[in-house]
PDB file of N, CA and C in Angstrom:
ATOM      1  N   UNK A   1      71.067  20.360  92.901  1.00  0.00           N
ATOM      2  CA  UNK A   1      70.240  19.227  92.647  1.00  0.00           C
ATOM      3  C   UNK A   1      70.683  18.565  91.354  1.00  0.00           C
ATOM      4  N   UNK A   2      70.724  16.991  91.306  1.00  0.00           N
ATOM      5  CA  UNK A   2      71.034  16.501  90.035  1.00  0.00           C
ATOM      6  C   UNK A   2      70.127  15.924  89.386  1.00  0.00           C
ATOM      7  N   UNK A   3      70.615  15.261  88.223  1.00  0.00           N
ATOM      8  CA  UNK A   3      69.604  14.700  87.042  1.00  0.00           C
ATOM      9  C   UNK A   3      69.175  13.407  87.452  1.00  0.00           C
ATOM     10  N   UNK A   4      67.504  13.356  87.654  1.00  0.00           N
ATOM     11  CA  UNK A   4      66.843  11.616  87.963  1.00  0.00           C
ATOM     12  C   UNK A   4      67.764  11.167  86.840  1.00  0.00           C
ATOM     13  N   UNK A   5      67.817   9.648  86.751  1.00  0.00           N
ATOM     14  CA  UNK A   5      67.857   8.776  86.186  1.00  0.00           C
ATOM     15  C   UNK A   5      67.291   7.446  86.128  1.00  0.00           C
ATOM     16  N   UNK A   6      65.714   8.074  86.056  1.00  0.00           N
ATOM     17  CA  UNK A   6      65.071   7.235  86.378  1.00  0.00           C
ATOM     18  C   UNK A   6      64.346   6.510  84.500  1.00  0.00           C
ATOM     19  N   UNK A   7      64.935   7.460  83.893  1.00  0.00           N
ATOM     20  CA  UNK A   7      64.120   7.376  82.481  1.00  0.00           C
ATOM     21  C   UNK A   7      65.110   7.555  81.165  1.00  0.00           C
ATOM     22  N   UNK A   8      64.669   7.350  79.807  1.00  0.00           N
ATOM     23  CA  UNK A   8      65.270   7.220  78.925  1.00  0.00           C
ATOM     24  C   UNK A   8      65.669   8.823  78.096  1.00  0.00           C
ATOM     25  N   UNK A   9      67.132   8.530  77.633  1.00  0.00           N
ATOM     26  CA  UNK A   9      66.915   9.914  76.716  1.00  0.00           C
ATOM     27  C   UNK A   9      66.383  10.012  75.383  1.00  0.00           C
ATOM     28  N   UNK A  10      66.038  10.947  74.521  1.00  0.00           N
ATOM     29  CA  UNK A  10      65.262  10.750  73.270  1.00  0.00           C
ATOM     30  C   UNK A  10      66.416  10.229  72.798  1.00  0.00           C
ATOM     31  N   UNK A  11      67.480   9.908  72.645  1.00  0.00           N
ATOM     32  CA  UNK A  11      68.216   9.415  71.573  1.00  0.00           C
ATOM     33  C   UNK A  11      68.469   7.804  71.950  1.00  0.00           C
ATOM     34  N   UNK A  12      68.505   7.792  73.308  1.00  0.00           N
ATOM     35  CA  UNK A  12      68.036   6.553  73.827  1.00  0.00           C
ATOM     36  C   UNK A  12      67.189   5.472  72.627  1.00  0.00           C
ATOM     37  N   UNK A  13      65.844   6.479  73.109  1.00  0.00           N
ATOM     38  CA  UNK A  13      64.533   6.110  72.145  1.00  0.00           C
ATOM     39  C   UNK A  13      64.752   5.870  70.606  1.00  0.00           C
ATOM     40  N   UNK A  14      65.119   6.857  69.672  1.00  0.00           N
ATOM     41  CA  UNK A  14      65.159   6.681  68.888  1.00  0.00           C
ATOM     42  C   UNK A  14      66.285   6.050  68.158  1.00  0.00           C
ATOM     43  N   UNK A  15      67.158   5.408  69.117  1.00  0.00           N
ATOM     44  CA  UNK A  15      68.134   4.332  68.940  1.00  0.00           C
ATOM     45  C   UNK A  15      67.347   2.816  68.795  1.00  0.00           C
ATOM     46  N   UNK A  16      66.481   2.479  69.638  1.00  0.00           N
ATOM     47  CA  UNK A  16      65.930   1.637  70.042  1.00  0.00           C
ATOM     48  C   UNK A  16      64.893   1.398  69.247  1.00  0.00           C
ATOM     49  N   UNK A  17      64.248   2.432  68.394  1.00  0.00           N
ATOM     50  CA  UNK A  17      62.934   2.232  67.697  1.00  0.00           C
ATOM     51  C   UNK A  17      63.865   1.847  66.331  1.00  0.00           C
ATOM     52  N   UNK A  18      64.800   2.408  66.008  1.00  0.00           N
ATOM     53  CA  UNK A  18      65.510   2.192  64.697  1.00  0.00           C
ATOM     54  C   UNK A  18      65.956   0.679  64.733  1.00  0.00           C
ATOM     55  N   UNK A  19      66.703   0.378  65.625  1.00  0.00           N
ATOM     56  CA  UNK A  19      66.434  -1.327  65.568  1.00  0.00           C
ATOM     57  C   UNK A  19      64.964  -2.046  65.547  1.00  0.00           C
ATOM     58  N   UNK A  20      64.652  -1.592  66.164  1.00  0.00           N
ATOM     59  CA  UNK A  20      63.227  -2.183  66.447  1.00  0.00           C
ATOM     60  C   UNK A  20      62.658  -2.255  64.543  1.00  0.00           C
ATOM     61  N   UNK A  21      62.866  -1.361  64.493  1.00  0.00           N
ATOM     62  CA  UNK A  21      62.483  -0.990  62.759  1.00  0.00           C
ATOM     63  C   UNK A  21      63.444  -1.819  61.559  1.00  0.00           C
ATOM     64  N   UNK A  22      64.531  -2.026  61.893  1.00  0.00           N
ATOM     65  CA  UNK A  22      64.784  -2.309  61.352  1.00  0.00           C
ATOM     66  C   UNK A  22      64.662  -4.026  61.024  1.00  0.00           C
ATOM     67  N   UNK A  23      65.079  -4.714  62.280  1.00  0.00           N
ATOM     68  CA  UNK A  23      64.160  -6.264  62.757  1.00  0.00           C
ATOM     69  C   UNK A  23      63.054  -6.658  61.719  1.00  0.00           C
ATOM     70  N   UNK A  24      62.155  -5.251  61.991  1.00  0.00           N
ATOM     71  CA  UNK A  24      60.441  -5.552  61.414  1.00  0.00           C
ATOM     72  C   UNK A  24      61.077  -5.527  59.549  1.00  0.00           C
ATOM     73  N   UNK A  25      61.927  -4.686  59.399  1.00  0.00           N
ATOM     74  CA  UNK A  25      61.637  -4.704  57.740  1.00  0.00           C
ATOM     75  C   UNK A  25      62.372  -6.169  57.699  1.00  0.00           C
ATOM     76  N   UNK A  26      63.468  -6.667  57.881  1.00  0.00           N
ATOM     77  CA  UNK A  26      64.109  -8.008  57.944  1.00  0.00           C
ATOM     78  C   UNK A  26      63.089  -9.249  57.754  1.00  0.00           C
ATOM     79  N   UNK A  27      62.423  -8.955  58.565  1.00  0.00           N
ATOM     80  CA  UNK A  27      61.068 -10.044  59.006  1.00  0.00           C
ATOM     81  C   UNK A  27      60.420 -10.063  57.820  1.00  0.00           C
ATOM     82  N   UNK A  28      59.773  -8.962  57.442  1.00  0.00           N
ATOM     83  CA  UNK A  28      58.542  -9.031  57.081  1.00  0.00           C
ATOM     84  C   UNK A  28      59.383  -8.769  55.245  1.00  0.00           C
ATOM     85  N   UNK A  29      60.152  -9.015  54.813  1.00  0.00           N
ATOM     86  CA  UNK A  29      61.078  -9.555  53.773  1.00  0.00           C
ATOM     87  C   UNK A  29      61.384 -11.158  53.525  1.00  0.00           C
ATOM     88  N   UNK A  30      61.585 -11.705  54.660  1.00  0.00           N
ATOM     89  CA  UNK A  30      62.044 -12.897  54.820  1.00  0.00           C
ATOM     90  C   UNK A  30      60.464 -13.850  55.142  1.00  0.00           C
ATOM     91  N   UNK A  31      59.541 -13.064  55.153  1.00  0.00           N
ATOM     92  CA  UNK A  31      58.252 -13.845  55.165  1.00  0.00           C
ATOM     93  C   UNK A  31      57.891 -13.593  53.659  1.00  0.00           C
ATOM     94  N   UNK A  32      57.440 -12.362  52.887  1.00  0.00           N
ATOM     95  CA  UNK A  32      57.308 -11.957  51.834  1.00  0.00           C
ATOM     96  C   UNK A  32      58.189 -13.518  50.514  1.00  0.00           C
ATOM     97  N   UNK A  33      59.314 -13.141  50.816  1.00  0.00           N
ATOM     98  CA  UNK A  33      60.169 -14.136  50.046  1.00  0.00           C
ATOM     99  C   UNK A  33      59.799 -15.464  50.592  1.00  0.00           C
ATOM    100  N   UNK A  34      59.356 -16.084  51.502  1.00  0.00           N
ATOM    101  CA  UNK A  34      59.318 -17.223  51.645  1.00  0.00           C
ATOM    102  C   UNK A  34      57.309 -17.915  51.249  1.00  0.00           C
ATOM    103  N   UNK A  35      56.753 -16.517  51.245  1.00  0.00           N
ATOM    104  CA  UNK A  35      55.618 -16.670  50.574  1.00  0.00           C
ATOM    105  C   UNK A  35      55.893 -17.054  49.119  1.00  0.00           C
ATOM    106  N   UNK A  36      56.870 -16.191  48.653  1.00  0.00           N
ATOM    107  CA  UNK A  36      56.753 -16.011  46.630  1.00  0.00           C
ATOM    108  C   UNK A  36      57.551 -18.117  46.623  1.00  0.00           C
ATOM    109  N   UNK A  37      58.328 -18.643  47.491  1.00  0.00           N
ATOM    110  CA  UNK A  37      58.548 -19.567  47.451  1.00  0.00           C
ATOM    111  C   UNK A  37      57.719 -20.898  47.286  1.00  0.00           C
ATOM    112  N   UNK A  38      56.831 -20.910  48.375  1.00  0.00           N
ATOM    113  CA  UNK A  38      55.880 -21.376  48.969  1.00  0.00           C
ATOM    114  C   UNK A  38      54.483 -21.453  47.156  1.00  0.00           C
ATOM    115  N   UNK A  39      54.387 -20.081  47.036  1.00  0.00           N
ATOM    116  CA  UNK A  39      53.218 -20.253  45.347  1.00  0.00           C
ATOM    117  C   UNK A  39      54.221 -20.557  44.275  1.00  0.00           C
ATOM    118  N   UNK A  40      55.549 -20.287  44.175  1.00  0.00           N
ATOM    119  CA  UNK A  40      56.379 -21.353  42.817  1.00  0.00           C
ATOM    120  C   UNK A  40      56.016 -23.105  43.037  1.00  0.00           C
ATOM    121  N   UNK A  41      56.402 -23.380  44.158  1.00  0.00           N
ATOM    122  CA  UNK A  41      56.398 -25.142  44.446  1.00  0.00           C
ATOM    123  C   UNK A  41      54.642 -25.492  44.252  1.00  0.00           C
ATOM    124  N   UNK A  42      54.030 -24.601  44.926  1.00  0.00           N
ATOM    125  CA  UNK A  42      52.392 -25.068  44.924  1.00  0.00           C
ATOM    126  C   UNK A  42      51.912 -24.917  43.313  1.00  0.00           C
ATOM    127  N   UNK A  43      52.390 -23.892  42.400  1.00  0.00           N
ATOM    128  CA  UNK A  43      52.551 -23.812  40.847  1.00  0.00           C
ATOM    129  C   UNK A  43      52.503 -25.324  40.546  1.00  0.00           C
ATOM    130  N   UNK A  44      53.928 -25.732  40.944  1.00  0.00           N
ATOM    131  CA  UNK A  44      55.091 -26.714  40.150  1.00  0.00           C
ATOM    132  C   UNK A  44      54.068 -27.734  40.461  1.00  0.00           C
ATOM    133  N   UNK A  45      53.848 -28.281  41.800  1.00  0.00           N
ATOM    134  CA  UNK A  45      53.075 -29.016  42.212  1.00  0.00           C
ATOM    135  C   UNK A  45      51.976 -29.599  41.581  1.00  0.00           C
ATOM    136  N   UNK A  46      50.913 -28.496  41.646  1.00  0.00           N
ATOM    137  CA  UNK A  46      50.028 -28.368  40.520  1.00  0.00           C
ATOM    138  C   UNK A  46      50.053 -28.928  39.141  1.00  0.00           C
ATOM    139  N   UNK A  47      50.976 -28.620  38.424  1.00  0.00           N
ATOM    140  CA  UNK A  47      51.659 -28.173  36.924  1.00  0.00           C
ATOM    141  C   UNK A  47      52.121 -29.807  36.941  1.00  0.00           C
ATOM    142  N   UNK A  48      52.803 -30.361  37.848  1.00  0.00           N
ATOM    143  CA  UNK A  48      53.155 -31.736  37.569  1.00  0.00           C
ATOM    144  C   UNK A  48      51.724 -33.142  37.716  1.00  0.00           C
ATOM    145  N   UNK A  49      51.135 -32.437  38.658  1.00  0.00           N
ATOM    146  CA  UNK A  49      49.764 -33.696  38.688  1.00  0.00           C
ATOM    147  C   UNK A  49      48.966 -33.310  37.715  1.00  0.00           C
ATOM    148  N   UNK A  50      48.594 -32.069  37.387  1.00  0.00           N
ATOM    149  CA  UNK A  50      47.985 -31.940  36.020  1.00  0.00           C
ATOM    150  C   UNK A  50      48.334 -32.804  34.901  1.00  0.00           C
ATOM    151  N   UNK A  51      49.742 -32.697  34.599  1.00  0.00           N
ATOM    152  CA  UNK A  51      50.551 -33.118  33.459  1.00  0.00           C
ATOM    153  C   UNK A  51      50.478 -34.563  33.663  1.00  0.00           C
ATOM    154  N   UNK A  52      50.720 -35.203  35.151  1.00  0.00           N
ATOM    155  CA  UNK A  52      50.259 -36.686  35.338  1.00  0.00           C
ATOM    156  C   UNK A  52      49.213 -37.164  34.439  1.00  0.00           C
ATOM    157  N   UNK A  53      48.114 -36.449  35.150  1.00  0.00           N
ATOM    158  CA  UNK A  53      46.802 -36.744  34.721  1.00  0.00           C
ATOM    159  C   UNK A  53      46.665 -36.885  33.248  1.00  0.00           C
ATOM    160  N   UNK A  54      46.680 -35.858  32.677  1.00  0.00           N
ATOM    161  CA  UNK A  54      46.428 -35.494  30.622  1.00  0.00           C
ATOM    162  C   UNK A  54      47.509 -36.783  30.580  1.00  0.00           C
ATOM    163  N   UNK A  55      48.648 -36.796  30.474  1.00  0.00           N
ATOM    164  CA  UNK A  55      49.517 -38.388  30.083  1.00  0.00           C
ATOM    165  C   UNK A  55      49.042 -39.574  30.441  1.00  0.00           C
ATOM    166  N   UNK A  56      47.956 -39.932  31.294  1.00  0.00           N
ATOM    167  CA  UNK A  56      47.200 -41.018  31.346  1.00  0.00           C
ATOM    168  C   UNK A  56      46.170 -40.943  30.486  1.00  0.00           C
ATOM    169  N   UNK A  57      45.143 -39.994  30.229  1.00  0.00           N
ATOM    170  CA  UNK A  57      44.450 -39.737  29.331  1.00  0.00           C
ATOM    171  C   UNK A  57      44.847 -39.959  28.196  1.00  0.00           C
ATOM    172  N   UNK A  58      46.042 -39.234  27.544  1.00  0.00           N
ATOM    173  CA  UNK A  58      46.447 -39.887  26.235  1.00  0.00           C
ATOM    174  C   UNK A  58      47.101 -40.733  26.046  1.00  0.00           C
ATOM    175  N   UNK A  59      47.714 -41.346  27.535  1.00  0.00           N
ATOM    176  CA  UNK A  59      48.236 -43.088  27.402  1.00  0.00           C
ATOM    177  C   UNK A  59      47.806 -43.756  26.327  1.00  0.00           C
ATOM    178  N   UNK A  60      46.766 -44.090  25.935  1.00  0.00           N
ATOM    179  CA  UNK A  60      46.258 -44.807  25.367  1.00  0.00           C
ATOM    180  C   UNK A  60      46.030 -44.746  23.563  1.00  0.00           C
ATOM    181  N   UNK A  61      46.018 -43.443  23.568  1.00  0.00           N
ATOM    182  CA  UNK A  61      45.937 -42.816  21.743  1.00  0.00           C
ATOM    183  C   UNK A  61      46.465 -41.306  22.082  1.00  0.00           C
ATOM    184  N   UNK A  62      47.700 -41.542  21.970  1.00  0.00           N
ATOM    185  CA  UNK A  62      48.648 -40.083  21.853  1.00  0.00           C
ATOM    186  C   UNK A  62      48.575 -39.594  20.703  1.00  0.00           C
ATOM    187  N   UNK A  63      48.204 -38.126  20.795  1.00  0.00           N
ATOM    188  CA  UNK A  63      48.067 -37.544  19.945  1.00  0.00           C
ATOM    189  C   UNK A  63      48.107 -36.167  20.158  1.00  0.00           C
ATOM    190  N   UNK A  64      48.886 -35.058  19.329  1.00  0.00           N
ATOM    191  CA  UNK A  64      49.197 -33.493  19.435  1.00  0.00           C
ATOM    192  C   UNK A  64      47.430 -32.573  19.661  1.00  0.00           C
ATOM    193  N   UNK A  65      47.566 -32.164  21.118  1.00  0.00           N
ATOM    194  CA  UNK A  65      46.620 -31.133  21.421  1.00  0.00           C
ATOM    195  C   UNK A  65      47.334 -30.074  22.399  1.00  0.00           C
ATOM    196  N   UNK A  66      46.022 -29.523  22.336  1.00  0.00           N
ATOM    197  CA  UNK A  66      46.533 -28.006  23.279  1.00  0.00           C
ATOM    198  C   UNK A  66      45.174 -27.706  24.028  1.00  0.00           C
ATOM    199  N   UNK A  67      45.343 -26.865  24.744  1.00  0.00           N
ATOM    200  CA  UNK A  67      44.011 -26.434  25.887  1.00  0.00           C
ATOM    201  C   UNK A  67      44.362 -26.026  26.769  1.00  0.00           C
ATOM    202  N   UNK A  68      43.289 -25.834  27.634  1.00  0.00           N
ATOM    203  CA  UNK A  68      43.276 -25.428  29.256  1.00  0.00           C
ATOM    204  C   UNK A  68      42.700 -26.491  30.115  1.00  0.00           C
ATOM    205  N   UNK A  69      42.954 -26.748  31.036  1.00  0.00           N
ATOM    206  CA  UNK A  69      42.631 -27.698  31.946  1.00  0.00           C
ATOM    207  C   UNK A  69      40.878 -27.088  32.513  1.00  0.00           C
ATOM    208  N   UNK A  70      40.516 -27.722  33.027  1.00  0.00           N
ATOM    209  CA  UNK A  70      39.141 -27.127  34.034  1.00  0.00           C
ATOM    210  C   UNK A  70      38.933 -26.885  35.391  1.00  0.00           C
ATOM    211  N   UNK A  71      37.961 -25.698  35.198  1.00  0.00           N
ATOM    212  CA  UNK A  71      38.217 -25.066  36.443  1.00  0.00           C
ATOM    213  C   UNK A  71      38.457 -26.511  37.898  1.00  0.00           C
ATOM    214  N   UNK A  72      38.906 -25.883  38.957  1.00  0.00           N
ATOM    215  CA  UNK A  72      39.729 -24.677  39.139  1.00  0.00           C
ATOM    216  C   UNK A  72      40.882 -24.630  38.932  1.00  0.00           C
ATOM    217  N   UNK A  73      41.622 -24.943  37.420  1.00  0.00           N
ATOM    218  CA  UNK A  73      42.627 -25.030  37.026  1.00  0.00           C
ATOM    219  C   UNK A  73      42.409 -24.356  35.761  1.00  0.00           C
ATOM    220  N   UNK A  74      41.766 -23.143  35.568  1.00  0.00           N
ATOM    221  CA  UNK A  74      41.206 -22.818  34.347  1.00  0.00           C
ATOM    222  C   UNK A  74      42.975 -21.969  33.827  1.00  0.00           C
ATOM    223  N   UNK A  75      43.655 -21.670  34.558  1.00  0.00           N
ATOM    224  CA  UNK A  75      44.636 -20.541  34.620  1.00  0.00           C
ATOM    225  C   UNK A  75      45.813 -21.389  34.192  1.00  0.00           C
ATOM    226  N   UNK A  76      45.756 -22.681  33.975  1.00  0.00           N
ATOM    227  CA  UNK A  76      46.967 -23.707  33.232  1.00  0.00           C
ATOM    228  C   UNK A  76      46.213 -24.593  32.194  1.00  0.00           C
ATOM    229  N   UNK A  77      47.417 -23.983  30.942  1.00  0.00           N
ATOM    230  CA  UNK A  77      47.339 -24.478  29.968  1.00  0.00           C
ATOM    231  C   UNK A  77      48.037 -25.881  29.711  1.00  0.00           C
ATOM    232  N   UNK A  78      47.957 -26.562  28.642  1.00  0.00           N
ATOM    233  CA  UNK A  78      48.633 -28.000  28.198  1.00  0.00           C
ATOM    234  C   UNK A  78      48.780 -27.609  26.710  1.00  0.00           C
ATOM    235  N   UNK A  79      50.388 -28.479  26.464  1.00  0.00           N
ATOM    236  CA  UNK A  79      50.103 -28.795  24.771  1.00  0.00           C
ATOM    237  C   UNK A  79      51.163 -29.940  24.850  1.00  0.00           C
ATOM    238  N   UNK A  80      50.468 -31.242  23.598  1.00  0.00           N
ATOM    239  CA  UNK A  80      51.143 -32.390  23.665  1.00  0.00           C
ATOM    240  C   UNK A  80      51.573 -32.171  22.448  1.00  0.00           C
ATOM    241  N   UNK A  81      53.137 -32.848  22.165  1.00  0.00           N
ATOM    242  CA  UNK A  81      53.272 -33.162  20.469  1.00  0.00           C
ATOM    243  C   UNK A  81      54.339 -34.045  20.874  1.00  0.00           C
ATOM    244  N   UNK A  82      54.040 -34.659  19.436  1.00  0.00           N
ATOM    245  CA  UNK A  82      54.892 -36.053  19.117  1.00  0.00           C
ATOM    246  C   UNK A  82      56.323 -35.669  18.545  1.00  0.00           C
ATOM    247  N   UNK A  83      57.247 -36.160  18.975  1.00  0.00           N
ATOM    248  CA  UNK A  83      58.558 -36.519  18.597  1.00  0.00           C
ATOM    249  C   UNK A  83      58.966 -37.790  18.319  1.00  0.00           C
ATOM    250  N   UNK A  84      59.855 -37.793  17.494  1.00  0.00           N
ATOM    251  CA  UNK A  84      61.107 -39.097  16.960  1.00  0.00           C
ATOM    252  C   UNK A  84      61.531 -39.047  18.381  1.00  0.00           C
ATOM    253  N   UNK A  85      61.874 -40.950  18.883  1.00  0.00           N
ATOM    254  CA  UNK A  85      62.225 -41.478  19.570  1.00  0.00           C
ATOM    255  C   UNK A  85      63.520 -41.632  19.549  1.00  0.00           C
ATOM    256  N   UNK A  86      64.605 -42.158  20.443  1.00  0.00           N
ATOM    257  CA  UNK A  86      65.873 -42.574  20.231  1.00  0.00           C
ATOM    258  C   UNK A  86      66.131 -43.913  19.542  1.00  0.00           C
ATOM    259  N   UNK A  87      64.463 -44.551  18.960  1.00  0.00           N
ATOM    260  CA  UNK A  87      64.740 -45.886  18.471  1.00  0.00           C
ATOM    261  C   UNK A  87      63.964 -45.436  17.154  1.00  0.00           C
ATOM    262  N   UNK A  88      64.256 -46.064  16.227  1.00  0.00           N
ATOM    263  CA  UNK A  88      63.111 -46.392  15.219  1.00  0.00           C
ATOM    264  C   UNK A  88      61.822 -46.853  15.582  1.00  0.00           C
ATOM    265  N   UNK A  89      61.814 -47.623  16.275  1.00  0.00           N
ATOM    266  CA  UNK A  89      60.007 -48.066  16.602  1.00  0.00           C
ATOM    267  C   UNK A  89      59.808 -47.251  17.816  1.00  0.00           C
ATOM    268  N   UNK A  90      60.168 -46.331  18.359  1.00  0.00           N
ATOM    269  CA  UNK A  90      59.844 -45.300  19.031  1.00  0.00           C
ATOM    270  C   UNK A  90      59.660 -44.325  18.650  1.00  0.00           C
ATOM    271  N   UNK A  91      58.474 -43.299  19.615  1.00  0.00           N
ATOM    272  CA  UNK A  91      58.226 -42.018  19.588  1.00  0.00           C
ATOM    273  C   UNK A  91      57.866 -41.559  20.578  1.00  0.00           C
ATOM    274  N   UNK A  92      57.836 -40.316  21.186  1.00  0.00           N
ATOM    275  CA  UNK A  92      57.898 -39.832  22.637  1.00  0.00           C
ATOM    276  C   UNK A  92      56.675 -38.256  22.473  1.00  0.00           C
ATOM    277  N   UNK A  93      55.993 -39.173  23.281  1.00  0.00           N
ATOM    278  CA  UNK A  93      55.038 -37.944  23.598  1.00  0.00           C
ATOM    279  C   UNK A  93      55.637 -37.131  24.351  1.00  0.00           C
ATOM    280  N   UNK A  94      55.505 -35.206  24.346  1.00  0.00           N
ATOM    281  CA  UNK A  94      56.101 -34.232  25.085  1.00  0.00           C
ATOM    282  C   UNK A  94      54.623 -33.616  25.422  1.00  0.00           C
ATOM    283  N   UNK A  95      54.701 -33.472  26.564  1.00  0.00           N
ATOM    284  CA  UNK A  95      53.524 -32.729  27.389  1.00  0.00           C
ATOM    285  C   UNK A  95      54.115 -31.481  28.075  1.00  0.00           C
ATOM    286  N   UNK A  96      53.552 -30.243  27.577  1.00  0.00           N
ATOM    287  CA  UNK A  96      54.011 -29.161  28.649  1.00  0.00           C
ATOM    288  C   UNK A  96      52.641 -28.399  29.073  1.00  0.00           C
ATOM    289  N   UNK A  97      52.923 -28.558  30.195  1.00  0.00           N
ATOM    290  CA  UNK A  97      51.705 -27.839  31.375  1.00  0.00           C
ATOM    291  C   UNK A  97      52.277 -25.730  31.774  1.00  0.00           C
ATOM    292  N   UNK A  98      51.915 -25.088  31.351  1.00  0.00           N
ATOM    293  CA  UNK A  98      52.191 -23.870  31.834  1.00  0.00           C
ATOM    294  C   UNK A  98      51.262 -23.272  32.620  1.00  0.00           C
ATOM    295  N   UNK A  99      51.881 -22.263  33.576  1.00  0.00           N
ATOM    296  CA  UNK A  99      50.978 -21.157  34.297  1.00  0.00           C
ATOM    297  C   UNK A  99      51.665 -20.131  34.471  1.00  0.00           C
ATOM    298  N   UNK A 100      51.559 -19.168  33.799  1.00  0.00           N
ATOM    299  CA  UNK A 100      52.461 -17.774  33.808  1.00  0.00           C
ATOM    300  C   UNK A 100      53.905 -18.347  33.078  1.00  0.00           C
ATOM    301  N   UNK A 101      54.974 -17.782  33.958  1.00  0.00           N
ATOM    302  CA  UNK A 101      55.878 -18.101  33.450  1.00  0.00           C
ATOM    303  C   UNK A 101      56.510 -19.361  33.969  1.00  0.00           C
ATOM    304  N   UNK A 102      55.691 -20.375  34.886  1.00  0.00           N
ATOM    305  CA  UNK A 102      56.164 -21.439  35.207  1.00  0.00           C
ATOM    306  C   UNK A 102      55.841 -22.985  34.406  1.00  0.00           C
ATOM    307  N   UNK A 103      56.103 -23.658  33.943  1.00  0.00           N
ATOM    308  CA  UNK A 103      56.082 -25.044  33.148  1.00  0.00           C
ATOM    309  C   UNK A 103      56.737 -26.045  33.623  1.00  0.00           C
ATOM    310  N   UNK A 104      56.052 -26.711  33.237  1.00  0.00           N
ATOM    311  CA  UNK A 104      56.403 -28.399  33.640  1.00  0.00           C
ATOM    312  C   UNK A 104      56.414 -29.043  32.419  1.00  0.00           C
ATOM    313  N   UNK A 105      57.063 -30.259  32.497  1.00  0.00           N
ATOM    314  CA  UNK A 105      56.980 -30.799  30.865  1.00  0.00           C
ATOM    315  C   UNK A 105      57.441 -32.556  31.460  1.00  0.00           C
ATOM    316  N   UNK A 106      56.455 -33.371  31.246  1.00  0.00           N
ATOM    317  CA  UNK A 106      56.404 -34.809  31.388  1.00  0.00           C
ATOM    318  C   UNK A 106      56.891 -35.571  30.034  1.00  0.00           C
ATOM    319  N   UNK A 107      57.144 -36.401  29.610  1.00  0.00           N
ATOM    320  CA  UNK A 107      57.382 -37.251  28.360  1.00  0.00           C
ATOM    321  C   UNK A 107      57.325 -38.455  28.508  1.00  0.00           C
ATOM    322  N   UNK A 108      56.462 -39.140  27.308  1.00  0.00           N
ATOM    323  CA  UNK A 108      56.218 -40.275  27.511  1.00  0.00           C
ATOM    324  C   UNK A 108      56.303 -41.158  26.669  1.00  0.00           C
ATOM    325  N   UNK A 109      57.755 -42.689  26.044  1.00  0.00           N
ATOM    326  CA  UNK A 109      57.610 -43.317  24.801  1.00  0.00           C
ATOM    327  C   UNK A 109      56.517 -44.398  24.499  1.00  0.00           C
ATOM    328  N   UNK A 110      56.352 -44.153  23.356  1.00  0.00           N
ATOM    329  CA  UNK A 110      55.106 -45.189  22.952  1.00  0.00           C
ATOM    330  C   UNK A 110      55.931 -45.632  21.612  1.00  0.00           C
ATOM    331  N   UNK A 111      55.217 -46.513  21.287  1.00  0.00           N
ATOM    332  CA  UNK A 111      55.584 -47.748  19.784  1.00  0.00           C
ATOM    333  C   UNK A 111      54.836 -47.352  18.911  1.00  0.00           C
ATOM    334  N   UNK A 112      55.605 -47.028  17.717  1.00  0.00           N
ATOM    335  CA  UNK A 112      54.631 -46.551  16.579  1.00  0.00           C
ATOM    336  C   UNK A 112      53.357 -47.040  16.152  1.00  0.00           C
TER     337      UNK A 112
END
């Protein structure tokens, strides 16, 4: 009498689960990393309309501050300071917006 061959051998199997396994770690790496992508840009995002915003605010009377924005932006900070311009009757406001280790930084010239 001979051998069915109706079914798999264990090495069969555990050929098949090891790819199978291995697929899943691939995947679930390449989602992981495309998450940590996905919260840098939504950061940056953030970090740049913030920084919009405060540079319209001090459009008008620029002047060196620092702070935190308000909730729910309690977790990014701002600080403005004045610099020498590339002209004499210029000066350039520098705005930097941080959150962790990510920053944005807008600039804006005004007339002495």
């Amino acid at each position: 009498m001979g051998r069915s061959k109706g079914g798999f051998t264990l090495l069969e199997v555990l050929i098949a689960l090891a790819i199978v396994g291995g697929l899943l770690v691939s995947i679930i790496e390449l989602v992981n990393h495309n998450i940590s992508v996905i919260d840098r840009y939504e950061t940056l995002s953030t970090e740049m309309m913030l920084a919009k915003e405060k540079l319209t605010d001090l459009k008008n009377a620029p002047v060196e501050t620092s702070g935190v924005f308000n909730a729910p932006y309690s977790d990014y900070q701002y600080q403005s300071r004045i610099e020498d311009g590339p002209l004499p009757q210029l000066n350039v406001l520098v705005l930097d917006v941080k959150r962790g280790r990510d920053s944005t930084q807008l600039k804006m010239f005004f007339r002495k």
